[in-house]
Protein backbone atom coordinates (compact mmCIF):
# COMPACT_ATOMS: atom_id res chain seq x y z
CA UNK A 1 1.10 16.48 -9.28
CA UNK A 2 4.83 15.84 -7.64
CA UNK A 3 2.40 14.88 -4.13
CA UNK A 4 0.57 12.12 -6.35
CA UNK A 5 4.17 10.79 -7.70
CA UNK A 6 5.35 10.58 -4.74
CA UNK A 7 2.23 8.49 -3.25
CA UNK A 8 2.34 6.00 -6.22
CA UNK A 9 5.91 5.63 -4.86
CA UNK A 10 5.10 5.56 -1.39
CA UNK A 11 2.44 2.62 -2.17
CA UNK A 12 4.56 0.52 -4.44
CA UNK A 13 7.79 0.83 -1.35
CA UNK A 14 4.80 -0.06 1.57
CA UNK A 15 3.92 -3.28 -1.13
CA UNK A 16 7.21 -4.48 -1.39
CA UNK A 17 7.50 -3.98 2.51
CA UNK A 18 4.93 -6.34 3.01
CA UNK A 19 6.00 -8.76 0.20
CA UNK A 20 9.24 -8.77 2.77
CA UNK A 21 7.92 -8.94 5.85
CA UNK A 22 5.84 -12.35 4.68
CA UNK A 23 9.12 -13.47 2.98
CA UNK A 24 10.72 -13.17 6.37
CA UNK A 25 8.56 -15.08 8.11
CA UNK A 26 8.38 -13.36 11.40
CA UNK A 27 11.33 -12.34 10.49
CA UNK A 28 13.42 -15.51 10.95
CA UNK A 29 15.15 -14.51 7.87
CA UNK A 30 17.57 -12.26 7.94
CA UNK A 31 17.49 -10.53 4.19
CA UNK A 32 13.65 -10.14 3.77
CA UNK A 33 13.41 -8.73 7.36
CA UNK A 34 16.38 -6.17 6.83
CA UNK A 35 14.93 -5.37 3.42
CA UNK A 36 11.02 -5.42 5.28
CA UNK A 37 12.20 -2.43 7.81
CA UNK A 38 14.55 -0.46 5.02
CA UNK A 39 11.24 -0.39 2.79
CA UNK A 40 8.60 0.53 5.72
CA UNK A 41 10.94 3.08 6.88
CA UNK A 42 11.38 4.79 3.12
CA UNK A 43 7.51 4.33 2.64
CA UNK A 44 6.69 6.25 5.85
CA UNK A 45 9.04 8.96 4.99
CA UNK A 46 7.49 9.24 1.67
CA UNK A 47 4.41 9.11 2.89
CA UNK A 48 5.27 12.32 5.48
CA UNK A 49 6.62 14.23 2.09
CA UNK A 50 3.29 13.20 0.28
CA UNK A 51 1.09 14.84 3.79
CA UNK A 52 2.80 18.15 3.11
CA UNK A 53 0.41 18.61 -0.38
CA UNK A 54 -2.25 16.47 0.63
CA UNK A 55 -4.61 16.57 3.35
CA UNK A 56 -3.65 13.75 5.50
CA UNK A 57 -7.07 11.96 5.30
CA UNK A 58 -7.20 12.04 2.17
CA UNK A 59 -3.36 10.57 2.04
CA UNK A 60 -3.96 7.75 4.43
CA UNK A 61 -7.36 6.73 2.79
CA UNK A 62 -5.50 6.57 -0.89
CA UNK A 63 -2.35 5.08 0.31
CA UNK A 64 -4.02 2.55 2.37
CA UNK A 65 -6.73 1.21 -0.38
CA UNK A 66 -4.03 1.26 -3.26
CA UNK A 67 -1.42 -1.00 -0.74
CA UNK A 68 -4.01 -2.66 0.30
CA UNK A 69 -5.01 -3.63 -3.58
CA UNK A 70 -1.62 -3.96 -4.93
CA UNK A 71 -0.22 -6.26 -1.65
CA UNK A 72 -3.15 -8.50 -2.83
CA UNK A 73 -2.04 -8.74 -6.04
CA UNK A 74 1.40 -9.76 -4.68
CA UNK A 75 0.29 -12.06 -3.06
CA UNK A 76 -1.59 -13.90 -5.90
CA UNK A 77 1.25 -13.79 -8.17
CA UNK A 78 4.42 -14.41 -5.62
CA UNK A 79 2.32 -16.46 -2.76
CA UNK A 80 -0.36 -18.29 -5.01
CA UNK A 81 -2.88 -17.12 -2.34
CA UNK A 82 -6.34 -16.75 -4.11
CA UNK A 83 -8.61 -14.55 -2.15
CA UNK A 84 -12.32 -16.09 -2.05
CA UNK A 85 -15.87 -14.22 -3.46
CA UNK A 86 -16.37 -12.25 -0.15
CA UNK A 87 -12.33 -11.29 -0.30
CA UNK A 88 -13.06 -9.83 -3.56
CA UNK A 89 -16.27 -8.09 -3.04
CA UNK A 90 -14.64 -6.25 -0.08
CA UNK A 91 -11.59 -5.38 -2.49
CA UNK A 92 -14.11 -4.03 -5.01
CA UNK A 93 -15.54 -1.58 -2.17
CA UNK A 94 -12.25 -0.55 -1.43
CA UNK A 95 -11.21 0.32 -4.62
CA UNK A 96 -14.92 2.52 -5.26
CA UNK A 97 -13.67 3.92 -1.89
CA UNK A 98 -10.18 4.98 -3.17
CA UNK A 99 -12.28 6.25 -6.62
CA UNK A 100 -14.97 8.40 -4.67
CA UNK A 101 -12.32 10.26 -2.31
CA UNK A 102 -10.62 11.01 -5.38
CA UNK A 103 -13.55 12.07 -7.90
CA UNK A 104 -15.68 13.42 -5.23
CA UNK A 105 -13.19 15.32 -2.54
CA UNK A 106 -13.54 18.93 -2.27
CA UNK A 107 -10.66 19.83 -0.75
C-alpha cells in the first residue's frame, strides 16, 4: 500500500514538473526551469522507491497514464488548452489502459 502512496506522489511531482517545464519556456525562465529539474529529479527518485514493490512494467505503465491524465488536466485549467474529440478519445483509452493493468494484473 506504502508502493501505491508513493506513486500517487511520484505522479502528482512528474505533473508539476511538466506544469514547470512549459512555464519555463525552454527554459528561458529561470524559476520554473530550476523548479522543472528539482521536481523531475524528486519524481524519478520516487519513482525508483515505488520499482522496489512494484514490478517495473507495471510502475511505468501506471505512472505514465496517470501523468499523462493529470498533466492534461493542468493544462486545461492553468494553460486554457482544450484538447479536441480525437485528444479525448485517446485519453479515454489510456485511462481503460491504466484500469485493466490494475484490475486485471496477475502479478
Amino acid at each position: 500500500m506504502i508502493a501505491y502512496m508513493y506513486l500517487i506522489f511520484t505522479v502528482i511531482v512528474g505533473t508539476a514538473s511538466n506544469s514547470f517545464a512549459k512555464s519555463a519556456e525552454g527554459f528561458s525562465k529561470l524559476i520554473p526551469s530550476v523548479l522543472s529539474m528539482i521536481t523531475i529529479i524528486l519524481c524519478m527518485y520516487c519513482l525508483s522507491q515505488v520499482m522496489k514493490s512494484i514490478p517495473v512494467g507495471i510502475t511505468y505503465a501506471i505512472f505514465a497514464g496517470l501523468c499523462i491524465i493529470a498533466t492534461v488536466l493542468v493544462g486545461i485549467i492553468k494553460f486554457n488548452q482544450i484538447p479536441d474529440v480525437y485528444s479525448f478519445i485517446g485519453l479515454t483509452l489510456i485511462i481503460l489502459g491504466v484500469l485493466i493493468v490494475n484490475l486485471l494484473d496477475k502479478s
